[in-house]
Protein backbone atom coordinates (compact mmCIF):
# COMPACT_ATOMS: atom_id res chain seq x y z
CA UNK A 1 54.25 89.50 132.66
CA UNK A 2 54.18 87.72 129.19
CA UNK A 3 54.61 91.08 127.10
CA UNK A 4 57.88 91.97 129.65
CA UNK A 5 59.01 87.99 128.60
CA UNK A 6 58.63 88.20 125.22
CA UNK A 7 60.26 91.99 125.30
CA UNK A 8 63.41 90.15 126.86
CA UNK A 9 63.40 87.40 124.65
CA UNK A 10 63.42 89.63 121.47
CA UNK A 11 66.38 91.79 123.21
CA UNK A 12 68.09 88.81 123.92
CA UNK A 13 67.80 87.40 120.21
CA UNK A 14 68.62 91.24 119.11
CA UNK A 15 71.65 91.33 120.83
CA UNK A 16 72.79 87.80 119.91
CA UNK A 17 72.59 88.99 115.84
CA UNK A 18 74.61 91.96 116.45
CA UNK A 19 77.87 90.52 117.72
CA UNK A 20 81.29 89.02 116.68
CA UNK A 21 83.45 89.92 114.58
CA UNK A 22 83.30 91.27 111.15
CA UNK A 23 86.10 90.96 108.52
CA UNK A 24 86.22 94.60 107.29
CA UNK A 25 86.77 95.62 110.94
CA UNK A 26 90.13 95.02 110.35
CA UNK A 27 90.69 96.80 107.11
CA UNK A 28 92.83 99.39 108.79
CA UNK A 29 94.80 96.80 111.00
CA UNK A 30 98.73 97.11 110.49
CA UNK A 31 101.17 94.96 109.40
CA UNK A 32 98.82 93.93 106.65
CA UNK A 33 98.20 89.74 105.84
CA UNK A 34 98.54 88.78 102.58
CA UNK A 35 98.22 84.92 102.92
CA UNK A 36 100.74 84.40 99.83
CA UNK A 37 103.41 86.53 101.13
CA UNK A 38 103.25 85.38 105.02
CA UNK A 39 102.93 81.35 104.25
CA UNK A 40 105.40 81.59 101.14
CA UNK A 41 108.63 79.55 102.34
CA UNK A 42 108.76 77.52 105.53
CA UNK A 43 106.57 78.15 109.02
CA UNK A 44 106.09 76.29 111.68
CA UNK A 45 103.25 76.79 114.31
CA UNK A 46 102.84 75.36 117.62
CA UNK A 47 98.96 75.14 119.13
CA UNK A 48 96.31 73.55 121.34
CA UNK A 49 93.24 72.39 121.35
CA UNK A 50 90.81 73.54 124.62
CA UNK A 51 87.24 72.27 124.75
CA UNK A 52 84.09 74.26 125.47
CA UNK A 53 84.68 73.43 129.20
CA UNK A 54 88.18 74.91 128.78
CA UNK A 55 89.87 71.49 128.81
CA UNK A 56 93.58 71.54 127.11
CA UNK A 57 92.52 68.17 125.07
CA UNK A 58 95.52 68.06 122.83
CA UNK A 59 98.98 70.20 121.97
CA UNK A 60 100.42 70.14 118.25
CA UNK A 61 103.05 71.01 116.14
CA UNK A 62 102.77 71.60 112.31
CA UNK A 63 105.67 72.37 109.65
CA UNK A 64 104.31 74.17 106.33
CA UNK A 65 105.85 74.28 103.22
CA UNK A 66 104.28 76.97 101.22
CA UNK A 67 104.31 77.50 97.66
CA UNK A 68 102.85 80.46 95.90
CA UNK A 69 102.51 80.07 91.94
CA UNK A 70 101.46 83.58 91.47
CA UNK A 71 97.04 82.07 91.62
CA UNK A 72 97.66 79.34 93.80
CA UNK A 73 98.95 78.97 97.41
CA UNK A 74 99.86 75.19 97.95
CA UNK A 75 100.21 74.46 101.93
CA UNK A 76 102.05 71.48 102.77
CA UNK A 77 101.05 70.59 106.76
CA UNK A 78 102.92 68.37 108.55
CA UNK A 79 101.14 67.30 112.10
CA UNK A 80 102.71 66.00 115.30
CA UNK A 81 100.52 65.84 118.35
CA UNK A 82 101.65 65.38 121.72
CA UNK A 83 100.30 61.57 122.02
CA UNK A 84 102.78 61.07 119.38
CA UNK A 85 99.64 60.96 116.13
CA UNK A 86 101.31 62.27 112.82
CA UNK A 87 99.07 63.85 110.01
CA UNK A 88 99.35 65.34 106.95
CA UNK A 89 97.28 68.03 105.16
CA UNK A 90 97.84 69.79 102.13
CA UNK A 91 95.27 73.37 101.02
CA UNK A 92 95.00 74.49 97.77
CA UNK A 93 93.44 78.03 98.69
CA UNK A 94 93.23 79.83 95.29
CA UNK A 95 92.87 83.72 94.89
CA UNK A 96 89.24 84.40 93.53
CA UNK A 97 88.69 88.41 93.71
CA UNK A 98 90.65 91.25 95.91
CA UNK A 99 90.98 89.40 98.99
CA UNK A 100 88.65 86.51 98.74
CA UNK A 101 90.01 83.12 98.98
CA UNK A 102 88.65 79.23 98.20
CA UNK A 103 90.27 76.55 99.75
CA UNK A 104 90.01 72.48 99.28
CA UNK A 105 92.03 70.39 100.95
CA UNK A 106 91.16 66.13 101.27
CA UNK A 107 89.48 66.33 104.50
CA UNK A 108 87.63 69.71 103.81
CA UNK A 109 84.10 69.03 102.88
CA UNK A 110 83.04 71.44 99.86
CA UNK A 111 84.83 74.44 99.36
CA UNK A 112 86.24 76.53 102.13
CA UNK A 113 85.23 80.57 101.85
CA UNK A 114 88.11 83.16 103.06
CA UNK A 115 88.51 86.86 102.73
CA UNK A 116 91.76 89.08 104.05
CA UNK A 117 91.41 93.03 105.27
CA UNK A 118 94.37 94.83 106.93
CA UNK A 119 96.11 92.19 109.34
CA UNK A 120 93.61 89.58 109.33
CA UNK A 121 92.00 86.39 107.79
CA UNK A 122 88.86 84.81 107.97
CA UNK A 123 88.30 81.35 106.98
CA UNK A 124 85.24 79.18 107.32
CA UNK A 125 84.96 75.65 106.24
CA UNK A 126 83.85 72.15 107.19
CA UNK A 127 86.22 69.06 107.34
CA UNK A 128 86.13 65.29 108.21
CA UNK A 129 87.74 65.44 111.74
CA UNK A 130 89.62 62.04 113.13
CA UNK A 131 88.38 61.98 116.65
CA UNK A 132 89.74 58.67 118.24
CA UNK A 133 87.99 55.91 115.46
CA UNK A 134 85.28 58.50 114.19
CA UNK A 135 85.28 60.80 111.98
CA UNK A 136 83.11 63.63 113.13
CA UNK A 137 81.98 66.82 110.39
CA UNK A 138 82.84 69.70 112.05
CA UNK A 139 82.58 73.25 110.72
CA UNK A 140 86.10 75.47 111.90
CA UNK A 141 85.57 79.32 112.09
CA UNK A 142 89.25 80.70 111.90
CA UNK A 143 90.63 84.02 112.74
CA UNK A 144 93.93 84.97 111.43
CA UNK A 145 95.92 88.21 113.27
CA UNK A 146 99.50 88.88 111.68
CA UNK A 147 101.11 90.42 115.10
CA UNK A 148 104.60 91.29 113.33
CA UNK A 149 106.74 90.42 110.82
CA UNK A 150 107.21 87.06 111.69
CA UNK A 151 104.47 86.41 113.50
CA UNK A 152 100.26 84.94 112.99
CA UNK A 153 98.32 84.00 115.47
CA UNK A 154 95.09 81.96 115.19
CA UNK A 155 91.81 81.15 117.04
CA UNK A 156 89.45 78.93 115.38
CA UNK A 157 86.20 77.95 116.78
CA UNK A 158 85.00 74.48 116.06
CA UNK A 159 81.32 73.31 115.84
CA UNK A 160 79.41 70.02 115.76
CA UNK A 161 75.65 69.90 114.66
CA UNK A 162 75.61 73.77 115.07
CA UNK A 163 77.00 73.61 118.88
CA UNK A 164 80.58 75.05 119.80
CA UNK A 165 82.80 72.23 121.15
CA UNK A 166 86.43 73.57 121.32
CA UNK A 167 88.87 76.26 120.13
CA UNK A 168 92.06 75.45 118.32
CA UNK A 169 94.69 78.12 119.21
CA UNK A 170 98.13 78.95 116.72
CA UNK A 171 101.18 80.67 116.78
CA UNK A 172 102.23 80.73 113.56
CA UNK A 173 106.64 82.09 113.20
CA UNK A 174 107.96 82.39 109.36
CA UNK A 175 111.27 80.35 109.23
CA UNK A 176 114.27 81.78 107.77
CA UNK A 177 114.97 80.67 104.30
């Protein structure tokens, strides 16, 4: 009985190493992302935030300004949430290699780590959340699609201590000029 436990546990463990998603699945994916190219200009994205027990929590609206400089793209974020909050965020993500990204931003803890293949962008990093009158470190894992030519959408996984709490959800649309 204990050798057929501790087979399952070391399946389950196996299997738990081997999934998601990796970046370089996507090579191939069509219309390709290139981050200074989509977010040059003016986009606006609408999005949600659902907690792990699949809880809308919140609704948002952002307007970007993005600025390319031909090494750095400057994101201007404009927040407005549904209870009527505003915010403001501006990333700095600099070009470092073929694809790879760094990112800083105020609230970003560190240095956020991102790397584009084919029609999508991963991003990891860990910011200062408000949450009510806390600020809570959270760490965001964020998938980037582009769909079409005017179109990204984005799923982000948040964590606290190491546990998943939520998913933040985008629809990013290119404005015309």
């Amino acid at each position: 009985m204990r050798a057929m436990i501790a087979g399952l546990g070391a399946m389950l463990l196996l299997a738990g190493c081997g999934g998601g998603m990796r970046i370089d699945d996507f090579a191939a994916g069509k219309p390709e992302l290139r981050l200074e190219q989509f977010f040059s200009g003016k986009t606006r994205a609408a999005g949600l935030f659902e907690d792990r027990f699949g809880k809308v929590r919140r609704t948002f609206v952002v307007d970007i300004v993005g600025t390319w400089d031909g090494t750095t793209l400057t994101l201007d974020e404009d927040f407005t949430y549904n209870d009527g909050e505003k915010q403001r965020r501006i990333w700095r993500l600099t070009r470092t290699g073929d694809r790879l990204w760094e990112g800083r931003a105020d609230d970003v803890i560190g240095v956020a780590i991102g790397r584009e293949a084919g029609n999508a962008f991963q991003f990891s990093y860990r910011i200062n959340l408000k949450v009510g009158d806390s600020l809570w470190e959270v760490r965001f894992d964020d998938w980037m699609f582009r769909i079409d030519e005017e179109t990204v959408l984005n799923t982000a996984r948040v964590y606290r201590w190491g546990i998943w709490i939520g998913t933040v959800q985008l629809a990013f649309r290119r404005l015309p000029a």
